[in-house]
Protein backbone atom coordinates (compact mmCIF):
# COMPACT_ATOMS: atom_id res chain seq x y z
CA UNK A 1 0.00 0.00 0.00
CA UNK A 2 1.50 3.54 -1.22
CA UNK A 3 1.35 5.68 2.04
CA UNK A 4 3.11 9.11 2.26
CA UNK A 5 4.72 10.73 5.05
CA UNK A 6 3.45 14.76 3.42
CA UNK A 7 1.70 17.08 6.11
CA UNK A 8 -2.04 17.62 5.35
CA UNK A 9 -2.94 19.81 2.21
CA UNK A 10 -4.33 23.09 2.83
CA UNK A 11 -5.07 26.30 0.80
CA UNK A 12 -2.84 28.85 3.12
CA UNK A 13 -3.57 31.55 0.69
CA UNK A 14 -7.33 30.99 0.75
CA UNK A 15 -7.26 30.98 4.68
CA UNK A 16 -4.60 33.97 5.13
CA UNK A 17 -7.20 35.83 2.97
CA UNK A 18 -10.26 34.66 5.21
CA UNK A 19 -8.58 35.60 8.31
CA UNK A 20 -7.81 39.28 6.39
CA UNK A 21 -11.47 39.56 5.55
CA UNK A 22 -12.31 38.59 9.23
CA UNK A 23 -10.39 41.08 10.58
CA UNK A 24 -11.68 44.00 8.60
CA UNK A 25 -15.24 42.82 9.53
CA UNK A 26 -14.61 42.36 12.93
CA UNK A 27 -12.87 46.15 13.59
CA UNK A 28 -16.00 47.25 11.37
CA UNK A 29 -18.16 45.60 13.40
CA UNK A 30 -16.67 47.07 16.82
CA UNK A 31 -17.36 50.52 15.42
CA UNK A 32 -21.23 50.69 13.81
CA UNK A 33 -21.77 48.73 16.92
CA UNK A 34 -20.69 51.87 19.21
CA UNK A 35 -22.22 54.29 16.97
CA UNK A 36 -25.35 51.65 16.74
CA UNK A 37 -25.26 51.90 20.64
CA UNK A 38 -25.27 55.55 21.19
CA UNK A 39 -28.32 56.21 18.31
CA UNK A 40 -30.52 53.84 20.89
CA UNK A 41 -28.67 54.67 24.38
CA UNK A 42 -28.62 58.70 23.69
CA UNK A 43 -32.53 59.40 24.28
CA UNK A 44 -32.41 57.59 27.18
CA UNK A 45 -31.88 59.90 30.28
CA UNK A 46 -31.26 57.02 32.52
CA UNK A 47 -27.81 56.09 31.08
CA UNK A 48 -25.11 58.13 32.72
CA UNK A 49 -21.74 58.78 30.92
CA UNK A 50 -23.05 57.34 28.18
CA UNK A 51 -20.52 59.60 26.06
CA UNK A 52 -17.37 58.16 28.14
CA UNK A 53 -18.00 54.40 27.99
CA UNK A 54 -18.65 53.98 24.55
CA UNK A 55 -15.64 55.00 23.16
CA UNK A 56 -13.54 52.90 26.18
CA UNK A 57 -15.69 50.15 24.92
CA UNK A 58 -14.62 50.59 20.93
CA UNK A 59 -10.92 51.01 21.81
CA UNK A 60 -11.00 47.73 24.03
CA UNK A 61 -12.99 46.14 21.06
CA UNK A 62 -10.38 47.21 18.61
CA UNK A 63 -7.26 46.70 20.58
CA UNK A 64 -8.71 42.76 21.25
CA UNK A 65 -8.95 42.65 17.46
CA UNK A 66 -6.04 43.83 16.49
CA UNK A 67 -4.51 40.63 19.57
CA UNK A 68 -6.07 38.35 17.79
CA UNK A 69 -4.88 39.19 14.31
CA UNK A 70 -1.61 39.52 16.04
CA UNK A 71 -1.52 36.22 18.06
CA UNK A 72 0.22 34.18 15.74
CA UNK A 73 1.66 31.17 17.24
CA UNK A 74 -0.25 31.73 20.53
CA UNK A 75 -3.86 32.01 19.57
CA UNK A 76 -5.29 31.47 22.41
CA UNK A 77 -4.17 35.30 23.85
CA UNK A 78 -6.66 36.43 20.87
CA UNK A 79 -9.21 34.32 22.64
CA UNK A 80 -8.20 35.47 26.30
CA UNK A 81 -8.81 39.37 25.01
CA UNK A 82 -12.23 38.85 23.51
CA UNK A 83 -13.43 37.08 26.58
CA UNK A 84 -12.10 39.72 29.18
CA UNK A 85 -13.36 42.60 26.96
CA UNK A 86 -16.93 40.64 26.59
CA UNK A 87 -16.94 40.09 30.42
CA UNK A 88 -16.16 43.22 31.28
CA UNK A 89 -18.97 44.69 29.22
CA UNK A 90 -21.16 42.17 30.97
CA UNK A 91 -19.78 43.18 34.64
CA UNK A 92 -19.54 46.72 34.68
CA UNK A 93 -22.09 49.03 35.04
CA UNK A 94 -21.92 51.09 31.81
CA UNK A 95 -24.47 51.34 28.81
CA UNK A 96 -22.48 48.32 27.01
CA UNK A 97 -23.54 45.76 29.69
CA UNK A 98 -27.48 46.53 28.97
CA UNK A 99 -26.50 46.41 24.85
CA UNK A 100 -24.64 42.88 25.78
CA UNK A 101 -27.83 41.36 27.64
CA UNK A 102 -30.08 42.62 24.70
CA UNK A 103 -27.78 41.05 22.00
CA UNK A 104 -27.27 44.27 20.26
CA UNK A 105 -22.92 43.83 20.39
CA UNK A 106 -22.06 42.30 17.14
CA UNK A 107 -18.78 42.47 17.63
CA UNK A 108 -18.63 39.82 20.58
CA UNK A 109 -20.36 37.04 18.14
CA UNK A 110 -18.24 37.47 15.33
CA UNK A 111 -15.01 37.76 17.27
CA UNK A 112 -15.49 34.74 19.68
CA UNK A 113 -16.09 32.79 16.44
CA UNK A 114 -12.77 33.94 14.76
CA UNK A 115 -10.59 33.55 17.75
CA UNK A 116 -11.84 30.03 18.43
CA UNK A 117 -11.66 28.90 15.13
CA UNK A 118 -7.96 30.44 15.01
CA UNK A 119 -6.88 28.07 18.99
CA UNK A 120 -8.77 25.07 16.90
CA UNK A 121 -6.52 25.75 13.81
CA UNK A 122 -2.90 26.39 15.64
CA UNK A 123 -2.74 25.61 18.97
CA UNK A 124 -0.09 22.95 19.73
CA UNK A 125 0.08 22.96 23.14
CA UNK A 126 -2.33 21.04 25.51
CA UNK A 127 -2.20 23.91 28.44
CA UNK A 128 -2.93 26.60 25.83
CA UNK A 129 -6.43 24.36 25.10
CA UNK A 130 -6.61 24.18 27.93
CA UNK A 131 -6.69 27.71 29.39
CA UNK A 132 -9.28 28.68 26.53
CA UNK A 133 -11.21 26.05 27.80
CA UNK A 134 -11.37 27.22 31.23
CA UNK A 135 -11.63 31.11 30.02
CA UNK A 136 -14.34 30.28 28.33
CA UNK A 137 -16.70 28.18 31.05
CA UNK A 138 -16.15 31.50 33.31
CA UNK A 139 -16.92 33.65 30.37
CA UNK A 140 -20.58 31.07 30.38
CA UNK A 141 -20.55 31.72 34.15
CA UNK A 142 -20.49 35.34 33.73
CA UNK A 143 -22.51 35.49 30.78
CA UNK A 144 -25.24 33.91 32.44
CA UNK A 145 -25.08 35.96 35.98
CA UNK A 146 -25.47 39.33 33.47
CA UNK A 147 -28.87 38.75 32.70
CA UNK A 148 -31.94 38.31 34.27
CA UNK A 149 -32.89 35.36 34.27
CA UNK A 150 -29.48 33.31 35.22
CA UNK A 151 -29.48 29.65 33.53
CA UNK A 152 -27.64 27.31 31.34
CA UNK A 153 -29.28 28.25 28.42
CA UNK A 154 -27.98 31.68 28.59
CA UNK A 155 -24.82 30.58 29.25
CA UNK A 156 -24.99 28.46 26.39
CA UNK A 157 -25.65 31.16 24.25
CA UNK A 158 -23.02 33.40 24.82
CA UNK A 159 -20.57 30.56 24.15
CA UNK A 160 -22.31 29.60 20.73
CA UNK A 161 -20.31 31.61 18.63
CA UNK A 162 -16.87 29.74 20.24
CA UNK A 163 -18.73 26.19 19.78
CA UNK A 164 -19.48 27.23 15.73
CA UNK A 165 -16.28 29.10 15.43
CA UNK A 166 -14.27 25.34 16.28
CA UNK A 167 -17.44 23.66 14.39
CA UNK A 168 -15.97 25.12 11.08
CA UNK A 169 -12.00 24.14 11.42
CA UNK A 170 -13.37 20.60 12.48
CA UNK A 171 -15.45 20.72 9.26
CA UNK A 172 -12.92 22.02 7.20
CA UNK A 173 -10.25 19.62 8.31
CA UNK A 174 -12.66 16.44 7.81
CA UNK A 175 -13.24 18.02 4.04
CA UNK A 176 -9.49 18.01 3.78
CA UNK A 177 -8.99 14.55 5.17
CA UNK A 178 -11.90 12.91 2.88
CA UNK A 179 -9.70 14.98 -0.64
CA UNK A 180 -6.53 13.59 0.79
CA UNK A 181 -7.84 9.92 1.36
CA UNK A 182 -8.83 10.18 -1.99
CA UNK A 183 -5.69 11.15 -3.46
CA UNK A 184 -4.50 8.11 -1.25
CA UNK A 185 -6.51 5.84 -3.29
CA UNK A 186 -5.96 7.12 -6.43
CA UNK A 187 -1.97 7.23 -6.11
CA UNK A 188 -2.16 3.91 -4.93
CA UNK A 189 -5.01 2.06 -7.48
CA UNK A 190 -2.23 3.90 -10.21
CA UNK A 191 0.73 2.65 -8.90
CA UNK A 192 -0.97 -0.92 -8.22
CA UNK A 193 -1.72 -0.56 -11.75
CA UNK A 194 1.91 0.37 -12.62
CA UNK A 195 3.04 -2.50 -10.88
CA UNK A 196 0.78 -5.08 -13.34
CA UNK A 197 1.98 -3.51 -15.99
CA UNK A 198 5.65 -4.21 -15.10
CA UNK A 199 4.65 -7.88 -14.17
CA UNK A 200 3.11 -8.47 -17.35
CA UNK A 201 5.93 -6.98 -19.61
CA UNK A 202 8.45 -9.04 -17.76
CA UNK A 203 6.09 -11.98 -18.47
CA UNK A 204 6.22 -10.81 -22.37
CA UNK A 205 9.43 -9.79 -22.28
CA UNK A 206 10.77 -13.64 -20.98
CA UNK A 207 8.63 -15.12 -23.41
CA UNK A 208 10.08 -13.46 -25.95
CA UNK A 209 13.66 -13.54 -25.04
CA UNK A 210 12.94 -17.76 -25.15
CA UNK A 211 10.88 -18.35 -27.48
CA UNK A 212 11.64 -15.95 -30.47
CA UNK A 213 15.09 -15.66 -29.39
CA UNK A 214 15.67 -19.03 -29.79
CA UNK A 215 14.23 -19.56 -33.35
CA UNK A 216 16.36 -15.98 -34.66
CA UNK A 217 19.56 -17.76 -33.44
CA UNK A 218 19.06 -20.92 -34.99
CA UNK A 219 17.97 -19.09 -37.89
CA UNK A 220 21.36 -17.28 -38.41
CA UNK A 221 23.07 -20.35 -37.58
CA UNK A 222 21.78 -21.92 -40.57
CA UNK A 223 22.24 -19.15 -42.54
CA UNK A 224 25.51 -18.55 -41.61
CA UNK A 225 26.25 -22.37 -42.35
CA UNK A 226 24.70 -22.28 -45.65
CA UNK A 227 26.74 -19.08 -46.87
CA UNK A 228 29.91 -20.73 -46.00
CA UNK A 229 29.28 -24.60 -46.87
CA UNK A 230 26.67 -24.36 -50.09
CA UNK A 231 28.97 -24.74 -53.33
CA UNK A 232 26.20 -22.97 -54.93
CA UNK A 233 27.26 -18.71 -55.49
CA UNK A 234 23.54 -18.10 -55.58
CA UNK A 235 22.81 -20.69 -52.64
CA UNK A 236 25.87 -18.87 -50.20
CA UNK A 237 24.75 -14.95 -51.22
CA UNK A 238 21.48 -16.25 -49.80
CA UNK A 239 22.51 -17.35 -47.19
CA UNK A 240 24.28 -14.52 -46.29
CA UNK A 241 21.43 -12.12 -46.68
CA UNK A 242 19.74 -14.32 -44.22
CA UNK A 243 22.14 -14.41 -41.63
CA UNK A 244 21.57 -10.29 -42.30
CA UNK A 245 18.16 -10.08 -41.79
CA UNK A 246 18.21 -12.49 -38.89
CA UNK A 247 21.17 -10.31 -37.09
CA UNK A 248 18.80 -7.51 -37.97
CA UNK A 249 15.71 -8.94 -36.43
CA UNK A 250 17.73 -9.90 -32.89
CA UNK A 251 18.69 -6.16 -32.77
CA UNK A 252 15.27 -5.31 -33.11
CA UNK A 253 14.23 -7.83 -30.74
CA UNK A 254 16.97 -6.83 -28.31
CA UNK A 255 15.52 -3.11 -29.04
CA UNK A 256 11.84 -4.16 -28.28
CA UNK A 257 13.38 -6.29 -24.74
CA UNK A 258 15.05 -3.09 -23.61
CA UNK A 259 11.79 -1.14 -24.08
CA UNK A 260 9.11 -3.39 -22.09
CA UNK A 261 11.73 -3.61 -19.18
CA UNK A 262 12.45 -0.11 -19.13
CA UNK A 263 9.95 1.74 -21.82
CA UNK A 264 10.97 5.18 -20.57
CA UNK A 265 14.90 4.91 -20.39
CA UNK A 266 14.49 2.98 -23.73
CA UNK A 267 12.51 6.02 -25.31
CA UNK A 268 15.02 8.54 -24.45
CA UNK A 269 17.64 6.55 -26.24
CA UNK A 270 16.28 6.27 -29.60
CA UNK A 271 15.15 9.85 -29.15
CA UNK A 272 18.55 10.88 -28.57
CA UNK A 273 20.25 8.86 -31.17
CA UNK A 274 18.79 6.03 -32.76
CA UNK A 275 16.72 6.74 -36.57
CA UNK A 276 15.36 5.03 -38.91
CA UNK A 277 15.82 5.22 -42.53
CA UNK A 278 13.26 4.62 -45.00
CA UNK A 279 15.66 4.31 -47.93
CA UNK A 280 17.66 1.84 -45.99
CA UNK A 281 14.28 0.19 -45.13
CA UNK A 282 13.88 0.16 -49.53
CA UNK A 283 17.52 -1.67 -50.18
CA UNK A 284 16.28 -3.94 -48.03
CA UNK A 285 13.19 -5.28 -49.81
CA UNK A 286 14.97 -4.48 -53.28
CA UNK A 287 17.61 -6.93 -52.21
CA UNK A 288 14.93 -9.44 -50.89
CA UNK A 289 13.37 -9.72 -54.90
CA UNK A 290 10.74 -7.12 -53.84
CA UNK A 291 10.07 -4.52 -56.68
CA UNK A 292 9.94 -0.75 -55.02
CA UNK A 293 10.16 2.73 -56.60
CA UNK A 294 10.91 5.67 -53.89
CA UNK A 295 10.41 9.18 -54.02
CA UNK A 296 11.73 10.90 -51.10
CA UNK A 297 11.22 14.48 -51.49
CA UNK A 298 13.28 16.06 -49.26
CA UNK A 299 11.21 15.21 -45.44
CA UNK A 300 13.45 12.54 -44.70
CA UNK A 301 16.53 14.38 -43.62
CA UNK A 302 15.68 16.41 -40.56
CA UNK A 303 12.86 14.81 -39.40
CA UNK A 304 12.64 14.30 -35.77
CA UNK A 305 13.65 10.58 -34.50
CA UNK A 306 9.78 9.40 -32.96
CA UNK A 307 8.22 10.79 -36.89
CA UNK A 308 11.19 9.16 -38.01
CA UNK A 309 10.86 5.86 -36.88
CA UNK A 310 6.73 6.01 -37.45
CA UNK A 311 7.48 7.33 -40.80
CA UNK A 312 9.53 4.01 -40.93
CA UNK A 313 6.81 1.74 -39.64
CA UNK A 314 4.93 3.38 -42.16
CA UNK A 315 6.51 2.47 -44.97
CA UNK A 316 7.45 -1.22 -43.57
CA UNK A 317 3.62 -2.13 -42.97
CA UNK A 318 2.84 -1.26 -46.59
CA UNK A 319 5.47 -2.93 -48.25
CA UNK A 320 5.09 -5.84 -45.87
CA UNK A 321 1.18 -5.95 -47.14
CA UNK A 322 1.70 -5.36 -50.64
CA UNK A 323 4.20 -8.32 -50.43
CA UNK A 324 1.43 -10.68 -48.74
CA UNK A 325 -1.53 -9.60 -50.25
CA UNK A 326 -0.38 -8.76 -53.69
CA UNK A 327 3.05 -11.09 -54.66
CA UNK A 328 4.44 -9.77 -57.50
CA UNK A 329 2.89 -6.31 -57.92
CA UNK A 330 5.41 -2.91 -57.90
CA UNK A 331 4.97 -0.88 -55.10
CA UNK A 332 5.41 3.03 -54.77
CA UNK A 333 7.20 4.94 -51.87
CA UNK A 334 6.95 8.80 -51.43
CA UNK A 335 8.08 10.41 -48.50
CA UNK A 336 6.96 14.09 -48.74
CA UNK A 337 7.02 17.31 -46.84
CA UNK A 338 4.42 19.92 -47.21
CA UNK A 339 4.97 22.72 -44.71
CA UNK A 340 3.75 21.61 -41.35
CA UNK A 341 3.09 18.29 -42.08
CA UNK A 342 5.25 15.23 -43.56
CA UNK A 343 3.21 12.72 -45.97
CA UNK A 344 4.19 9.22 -46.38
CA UNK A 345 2.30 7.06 -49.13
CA UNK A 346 2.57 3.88 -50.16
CA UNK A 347 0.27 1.98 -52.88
CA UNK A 348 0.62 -0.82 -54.86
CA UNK A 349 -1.22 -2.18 -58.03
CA UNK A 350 -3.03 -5.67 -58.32
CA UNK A 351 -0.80 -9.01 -58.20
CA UNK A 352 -0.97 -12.71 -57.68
CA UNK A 353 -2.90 -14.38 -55.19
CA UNK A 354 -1.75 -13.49 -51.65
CA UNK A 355 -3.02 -14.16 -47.72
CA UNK A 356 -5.77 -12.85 -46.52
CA UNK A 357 -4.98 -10.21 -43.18
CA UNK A 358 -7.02 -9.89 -40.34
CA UNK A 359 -5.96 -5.82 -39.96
CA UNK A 360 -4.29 -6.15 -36.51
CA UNK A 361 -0.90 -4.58 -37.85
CA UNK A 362 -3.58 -1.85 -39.43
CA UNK A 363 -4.78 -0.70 -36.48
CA UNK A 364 -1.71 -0.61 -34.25
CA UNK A 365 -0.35 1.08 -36.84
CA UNK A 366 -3.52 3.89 -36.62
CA UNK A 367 -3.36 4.06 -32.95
CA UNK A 368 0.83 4.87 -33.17
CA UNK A 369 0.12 8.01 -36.00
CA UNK A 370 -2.67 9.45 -34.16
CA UNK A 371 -0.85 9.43 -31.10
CA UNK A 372 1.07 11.93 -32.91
CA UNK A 373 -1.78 14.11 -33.71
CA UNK A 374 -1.72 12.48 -37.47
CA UNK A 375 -4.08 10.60 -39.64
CA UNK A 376 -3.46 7.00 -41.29
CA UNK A 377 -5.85 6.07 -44.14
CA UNK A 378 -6.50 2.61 -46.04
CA UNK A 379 -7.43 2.95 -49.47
CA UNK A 380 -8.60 -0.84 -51.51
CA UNK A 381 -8.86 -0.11 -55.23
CA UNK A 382 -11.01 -1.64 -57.32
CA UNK A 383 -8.73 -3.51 -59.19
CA UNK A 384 -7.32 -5.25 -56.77
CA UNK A 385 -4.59 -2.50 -55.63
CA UNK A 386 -4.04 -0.52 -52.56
CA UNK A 387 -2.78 2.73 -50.92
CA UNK A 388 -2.02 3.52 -47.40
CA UNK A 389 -1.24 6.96 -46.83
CA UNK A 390 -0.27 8.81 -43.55
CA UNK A 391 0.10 12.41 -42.68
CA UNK A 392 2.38 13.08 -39.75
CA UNK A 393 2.36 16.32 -38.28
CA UNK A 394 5.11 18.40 -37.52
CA UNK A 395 6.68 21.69 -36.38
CA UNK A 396 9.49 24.11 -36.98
CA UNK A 397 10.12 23.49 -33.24
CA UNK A 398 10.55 19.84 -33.64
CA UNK A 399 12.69 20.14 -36.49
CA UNK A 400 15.38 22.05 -34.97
């Protein structure tokens, strides 16, 4: 099981920016709720010093805001301020404490919430929990002694705004743990996955090594023993051509073996190095008896190794067709560029008899050029000919 040792994810720029927001609102708040306080307070004759208190009551507002934007690593001071300045307003006998017991002090809501949520997100230490704990059952106590009617669901009330202020970190930090155990599960059903995939190209990769391996080597053995023991010119030249090809088609297979062990190290070495030519790809058949005429207009000299070597494959699955399902007939080879694309096309008129295909080397073939953004088309003719033509996109970029 894939497990990772990474701290929990979390959007500090989103939250930095909430806490910026809160702050703003919560200084704003402190002030309409003075000014909100004197509008009902003034007419009333019985409130003495009415012009005195409320300002001591915005600057000890303000100055517990500006603690709790302040706290940093010791949140719970932020939480210690709002709860003295809300007590006091509760205690005291000044116009605030009749404003507190009537609900009208937004500011003690709102700021309660903000400082708890900020001891629920950093606090570290298990005294500083628990000192806001215990500031805020006497804050309850006091709350509840303020008003008239003294009970626990007054004190309840006055602590709401802590209880929702933690209720949204917890929230928060469950929504984070659910994305994260996702992530879990998707890193690990992927590299699971990865892990199949390995298993079953060693399986391939064994099977090939043993079984084709095998029949290549005895097949250049033979060669190789008929090009030195035949008495027959024609019989030896043969020979040797085999023992060719064959040495050709254990490099290939050697090539294919180092890509399903390692398929990324062994595409950054033919990118950097290894290409394939069509033209040497045309000697080849020519020399096998196969009758080809090439056109290669110019695209084959800088193109980039992977169009190269599709360009290549290409080529090799048409000839290889036209050889099956048409012995005999000539077939045509043009290699073209046209500004941002390169065309290869291969056709080839009726011949003999030949095998019937089941299109497997078709559509691999298909699948490889559009992987490169390009289109491969299969064109019967009605007399018994075909074309296969593929455009292969490419850019200045890619050439240089």
């Amino acid at each position: 099981m894939v497990t990772s040792d990474e701290p929990p994810r979390t959007d500090e720029a989103r939250i930095r920016r909430a806490h910026r927001v809160l702050f703003r609102l919560t200084l704003a708040l402190a002030v309409l709720g003075a000014a909100f306080g004197y509008l009902v307070l003034s007419g009333d004759p019985a409130q003495g010093g009415l012009p005195v208190a409320l300002p001591l009551g915005v600057v000890a507002q303000l100055a517990a805001t500006v603690v709790i934007g302040r706290s940093g690593s010791r949140p719970h001071l932020g939480l210690l301020a709002v709860l003295l300045v809300a007590a006091l307003m509760y205690l005291l006998d000044t116009p605030w404490r009749a404003l507190m017991v009537a609900g009208a002090v937004l500011w003690v809501p709102l700021a309660l919430s903000w400082a708890a949520a900020r001891v629920a997100e950093r606090a570290r230490a298990r005294w500083e929990i628990a000192t806001s704990a215990v500031a805020v059952l006497a804050y309850a106590v006091v709350a509840g002694a303020g008003t008239e009617s003294f009970g626990p669901a007054a004190s309840l009330a006055a602590i709401a705004p802590v209880l929702g202020g933690i209720a949204t970190v917890l929230a928060r930090r469950l929504a984070q743990a659910r994305r994260d155990r996702a992530e879990a599960l998707t890193r690990e059903r992927v590299a699971v996955a990865r892990q199949e995939q390995a298993a079953e190209r060693e399986r391939l990769s064994a099977d090939m090594h043993d079984n084709l391996g095998h029949v290549l080597t005895l097949l250049v053995l033979h060669a190789n023993a008929l090009a030195v023991s035949s008495s027959d010119p024609a019989a030896r030249e043969a020979g040797r051509r085999i023992g060719e090809l064959g040495g050709s088609g254990m490099t290939e297979l050697r090539r294919l073996l180092a890509l399903l062990d390692d398929p990324d190290s062994a595409t950054e070495r033919h990118a950097a190095g290894e290409s394939e030519s069509v033209s040497d790809l045309v000697e080849q058949v020519r020399d096998a008896g196969q009758a080809v005429e090439f056109t290669d207009a110019g695209a084959e000299r800088d193109l980039p190794a992977v169009l190269a070597r599709t360009a290549h494959r290409v080529v090799q699955e048409g000839l290889t067709n036209a050889r099956r399902h048409a012995p005999g007939a000539t077939a045509e080879v043009e290699v073209r560029d046209e500004d941002e694309a390169v065309r290869v096309c291969v056709r080839n008129g009726p011949g003999g008899p030949g095998e019937r295909g089941a299109g497997r080397g078709l559509d691999g073939l298909r699948r490889r050029v559009e992987l490169l953004g390009g289109e491969l088309r299969a064109e019967p003719h009605e007399d018994g000919g075909f074309t296969l033509r593929a455009t292969l996109p490419v850019t200045a970029a890619a050439r240089s």
